[in-house]
Protein backbone atom coordinates (compact mmCIF):
# COMPACT_ATOMS: atom_id res chain seq x y z
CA UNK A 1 -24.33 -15.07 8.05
CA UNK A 2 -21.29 -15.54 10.54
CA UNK A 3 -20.27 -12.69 12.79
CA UNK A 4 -17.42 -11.99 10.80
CA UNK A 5 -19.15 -11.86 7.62
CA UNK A 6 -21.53 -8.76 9.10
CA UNK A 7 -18.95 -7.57 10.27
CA UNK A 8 -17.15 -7.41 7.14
CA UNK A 9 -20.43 -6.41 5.51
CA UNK A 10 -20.58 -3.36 7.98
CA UNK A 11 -16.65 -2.68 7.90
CA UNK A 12 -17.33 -2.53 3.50
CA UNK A 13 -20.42 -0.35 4.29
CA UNK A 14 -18.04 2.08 6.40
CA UNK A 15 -15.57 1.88 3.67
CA UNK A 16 -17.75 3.46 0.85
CA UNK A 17 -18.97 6.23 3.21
CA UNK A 18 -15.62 7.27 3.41
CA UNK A 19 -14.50 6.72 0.09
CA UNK A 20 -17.97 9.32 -0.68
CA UNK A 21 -16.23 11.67 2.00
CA UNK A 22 -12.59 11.61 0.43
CA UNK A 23 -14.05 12.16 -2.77
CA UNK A 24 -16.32 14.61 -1.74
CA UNK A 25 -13.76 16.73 0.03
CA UNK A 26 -10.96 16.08 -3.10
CA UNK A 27 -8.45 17.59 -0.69
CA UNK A 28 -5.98 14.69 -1.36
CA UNK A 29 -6.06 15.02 -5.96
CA UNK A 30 -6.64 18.77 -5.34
CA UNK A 31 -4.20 19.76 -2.97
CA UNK A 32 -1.53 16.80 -2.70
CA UNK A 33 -1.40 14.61 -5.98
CA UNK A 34 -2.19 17.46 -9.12
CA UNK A 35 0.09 20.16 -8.01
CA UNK A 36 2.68 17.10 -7.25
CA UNK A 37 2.18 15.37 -10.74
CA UNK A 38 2.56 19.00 -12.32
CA UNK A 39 5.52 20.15 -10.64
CA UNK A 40 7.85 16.50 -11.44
CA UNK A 41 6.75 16.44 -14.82
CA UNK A 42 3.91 13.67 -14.29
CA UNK A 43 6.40 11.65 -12.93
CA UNK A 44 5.06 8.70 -10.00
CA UNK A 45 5.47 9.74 -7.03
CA UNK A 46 3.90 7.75 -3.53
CA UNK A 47 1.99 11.02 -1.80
CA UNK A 48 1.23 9.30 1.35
CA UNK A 49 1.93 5.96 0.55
CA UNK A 50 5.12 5.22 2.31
CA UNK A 51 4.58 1.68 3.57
CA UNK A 52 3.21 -1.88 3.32
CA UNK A 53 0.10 -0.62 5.69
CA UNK A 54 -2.03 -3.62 4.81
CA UNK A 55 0.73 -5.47 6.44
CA UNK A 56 2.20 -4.04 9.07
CA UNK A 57 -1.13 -2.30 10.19
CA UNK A 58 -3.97 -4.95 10.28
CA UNK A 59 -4.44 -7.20 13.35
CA UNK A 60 -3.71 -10.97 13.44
CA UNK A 61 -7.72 -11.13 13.82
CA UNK A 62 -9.66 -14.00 11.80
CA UNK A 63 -12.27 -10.85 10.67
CA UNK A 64 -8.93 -9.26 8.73
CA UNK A 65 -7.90 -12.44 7.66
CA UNK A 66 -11.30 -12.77 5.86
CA UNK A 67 -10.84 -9.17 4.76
CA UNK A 68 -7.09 -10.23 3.10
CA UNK A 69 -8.63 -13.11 1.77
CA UNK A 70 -11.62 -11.04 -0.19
CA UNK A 71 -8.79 -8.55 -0.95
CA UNK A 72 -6.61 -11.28 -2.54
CA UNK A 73 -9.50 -12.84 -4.41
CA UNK A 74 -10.45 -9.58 -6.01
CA UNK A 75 -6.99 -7.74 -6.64
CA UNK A 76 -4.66 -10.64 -6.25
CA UNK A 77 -1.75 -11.33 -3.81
CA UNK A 78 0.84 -8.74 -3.00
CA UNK A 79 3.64 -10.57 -4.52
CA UNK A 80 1.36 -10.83 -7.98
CA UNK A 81 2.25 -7.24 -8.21
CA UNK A 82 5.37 -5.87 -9.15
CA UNK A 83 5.98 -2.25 -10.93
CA UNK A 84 8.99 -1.11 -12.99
CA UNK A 85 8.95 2.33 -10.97
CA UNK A 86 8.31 1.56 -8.02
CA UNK A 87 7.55 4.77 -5.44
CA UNK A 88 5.51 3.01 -2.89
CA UNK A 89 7.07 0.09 -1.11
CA UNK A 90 2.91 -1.05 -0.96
CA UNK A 91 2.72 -3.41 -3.74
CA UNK A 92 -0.87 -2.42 -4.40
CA UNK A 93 0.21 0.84 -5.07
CA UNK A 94 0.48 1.29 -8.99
CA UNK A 95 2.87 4.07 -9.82
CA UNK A 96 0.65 5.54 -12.37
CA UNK A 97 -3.03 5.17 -10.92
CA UNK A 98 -2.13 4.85 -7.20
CA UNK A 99 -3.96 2.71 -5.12
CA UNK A 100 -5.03 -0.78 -6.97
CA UNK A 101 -7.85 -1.47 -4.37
CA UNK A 102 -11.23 0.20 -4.77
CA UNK A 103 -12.22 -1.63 -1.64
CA UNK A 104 -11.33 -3.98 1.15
CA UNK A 105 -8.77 -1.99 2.11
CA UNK A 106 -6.70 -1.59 5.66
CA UNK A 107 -8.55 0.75 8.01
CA UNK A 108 -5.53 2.97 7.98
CA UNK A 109 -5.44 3.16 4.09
CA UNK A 110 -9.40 4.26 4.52
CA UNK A 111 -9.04 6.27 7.21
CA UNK A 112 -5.58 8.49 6.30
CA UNK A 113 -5.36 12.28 6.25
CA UNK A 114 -2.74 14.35 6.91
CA UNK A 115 -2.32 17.54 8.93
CA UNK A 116 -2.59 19.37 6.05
CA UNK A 117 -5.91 18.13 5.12
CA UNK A 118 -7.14 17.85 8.37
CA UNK A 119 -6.34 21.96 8.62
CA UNK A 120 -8.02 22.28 5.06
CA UNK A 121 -11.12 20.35 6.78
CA UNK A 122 -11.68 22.85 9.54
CA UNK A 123 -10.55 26.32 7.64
CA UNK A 124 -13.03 25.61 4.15
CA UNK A 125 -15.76 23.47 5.95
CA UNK A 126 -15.67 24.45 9.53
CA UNK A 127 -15.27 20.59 10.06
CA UNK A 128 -13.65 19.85 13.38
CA UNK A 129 -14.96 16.27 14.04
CA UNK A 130 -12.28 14.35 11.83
CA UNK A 131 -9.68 12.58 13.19
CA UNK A 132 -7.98 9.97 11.52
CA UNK A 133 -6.92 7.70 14.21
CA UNK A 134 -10.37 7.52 15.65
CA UNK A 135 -11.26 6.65 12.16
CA UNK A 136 -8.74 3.98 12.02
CA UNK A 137 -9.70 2.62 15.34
CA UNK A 138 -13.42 2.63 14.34
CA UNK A 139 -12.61 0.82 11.28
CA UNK A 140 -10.74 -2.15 13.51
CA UNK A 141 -13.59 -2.23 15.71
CA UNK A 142 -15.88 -2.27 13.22
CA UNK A 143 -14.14 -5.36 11.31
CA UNK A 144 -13.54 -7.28 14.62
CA UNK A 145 -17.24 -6.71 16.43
CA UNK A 146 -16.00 -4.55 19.23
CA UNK A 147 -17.62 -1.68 18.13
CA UNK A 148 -21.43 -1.37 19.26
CA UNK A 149 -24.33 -1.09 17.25
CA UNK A 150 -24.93 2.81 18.34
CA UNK A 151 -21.53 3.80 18.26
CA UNK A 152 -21.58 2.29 14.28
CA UNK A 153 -24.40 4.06 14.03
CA UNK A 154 -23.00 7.20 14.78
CA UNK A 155 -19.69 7.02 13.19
CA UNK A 156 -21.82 6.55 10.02
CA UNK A 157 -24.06 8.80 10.61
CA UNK A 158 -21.13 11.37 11.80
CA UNK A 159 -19.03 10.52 8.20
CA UNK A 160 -22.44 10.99 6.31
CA UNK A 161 -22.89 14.72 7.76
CA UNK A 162 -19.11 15.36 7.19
CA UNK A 163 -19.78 14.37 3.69
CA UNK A 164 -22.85 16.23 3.41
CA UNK A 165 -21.71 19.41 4.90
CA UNK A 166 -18.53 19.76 2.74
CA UNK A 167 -21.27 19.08 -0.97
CA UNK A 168 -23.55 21.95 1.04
CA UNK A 169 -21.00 24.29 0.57
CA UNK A 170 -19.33 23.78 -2.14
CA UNK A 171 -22.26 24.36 -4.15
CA UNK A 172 -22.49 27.54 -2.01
CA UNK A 173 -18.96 28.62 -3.86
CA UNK A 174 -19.32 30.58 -6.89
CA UNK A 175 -18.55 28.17 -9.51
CA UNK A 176 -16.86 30.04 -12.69
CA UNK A 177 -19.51 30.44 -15.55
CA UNK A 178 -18.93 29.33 -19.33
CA UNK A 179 -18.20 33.31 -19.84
CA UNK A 180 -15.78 33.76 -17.43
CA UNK A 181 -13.16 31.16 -19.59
């Protein structure tokens, strides 16, 4: 296996810990995309999906070329998709599911969350380790080998107790009974 391809490997690895995290937490559906969908009528909307990221975002780097090329090879090219209502100039953004890629995507598009959800991180879970551009920059060094083997240890290790913490209590929440509906 070439460098790149661990590193890939590794880079994928990171990606599904945080796509555990994100969907652990909910914040974004919850918070963001329910309430937005309910309020215009169900109508598309981009949430935070206001640019080409896997463009103008990944490195000229051969690891994200391989990346783009796995991408392409499982979701197509960005000109194969076009969308009648467009909200997203991203053209991997559907309007009516959102994002198209369940994985190999950029380290920003992995890594995103906004003030608000960084706020809803520390007051519900007491969580004041995320940051998003260290994320980002993790992800990058990840995908192009600069990151050491303890410090990818520790990221993952770091999004694994994030993810665990936020489960921990949310099952300590009272969760309404079949009698209380």
């Amino acid at each position: 296996m070439s460098a790149i391809e661990k590193n890939l490997q590794r880079y994928l690895e990171a990606e599904i810990l945080l796509q555990s995290f994100f969907a652990t937490f909910n914040y974004c559906w919850e918070k963001c995309v329910a309430p937005e969908l309910i309020k215009n009528g169900s109508k598309p909307f981009a949430a935070c999906c206001q640019e080409r990221y896997h463009s103008i975002c990944d490195l000229d780097h051969p690891a994200f070329d391989r990346l783009r090329e796995e991408r392409e090879q499982l979701f197509g090219k960005p000109a194969d998709h076009t969308w009648e209502n467009s909200v997203s100039p991203c053209e991997y953004h559907n309007p009516n599911r959102g994002c198209l890629l369940a994985t190999h995507k950029s380290p920003i598009c992995i890594s995103f969350l906004c003030r608000k959800g960084i706020d809803a991180l520390r007051e519900e879970h007491g969580i004041y380790a995320y940051d998003y551009l260290g994320a980002y920059y993790a992800l990058e060094w990840i995908l192009t080998g600069d990151l050491p083997d303890s410090q990818y240890l520790e990221f993952s290790a770091g999004i694994r107790e994030m993810t665990e913490r936020i489960a921990r209590s949310r099952k300590s929440i009272p969760q309404p009974s079949q009698a209380d509906n």
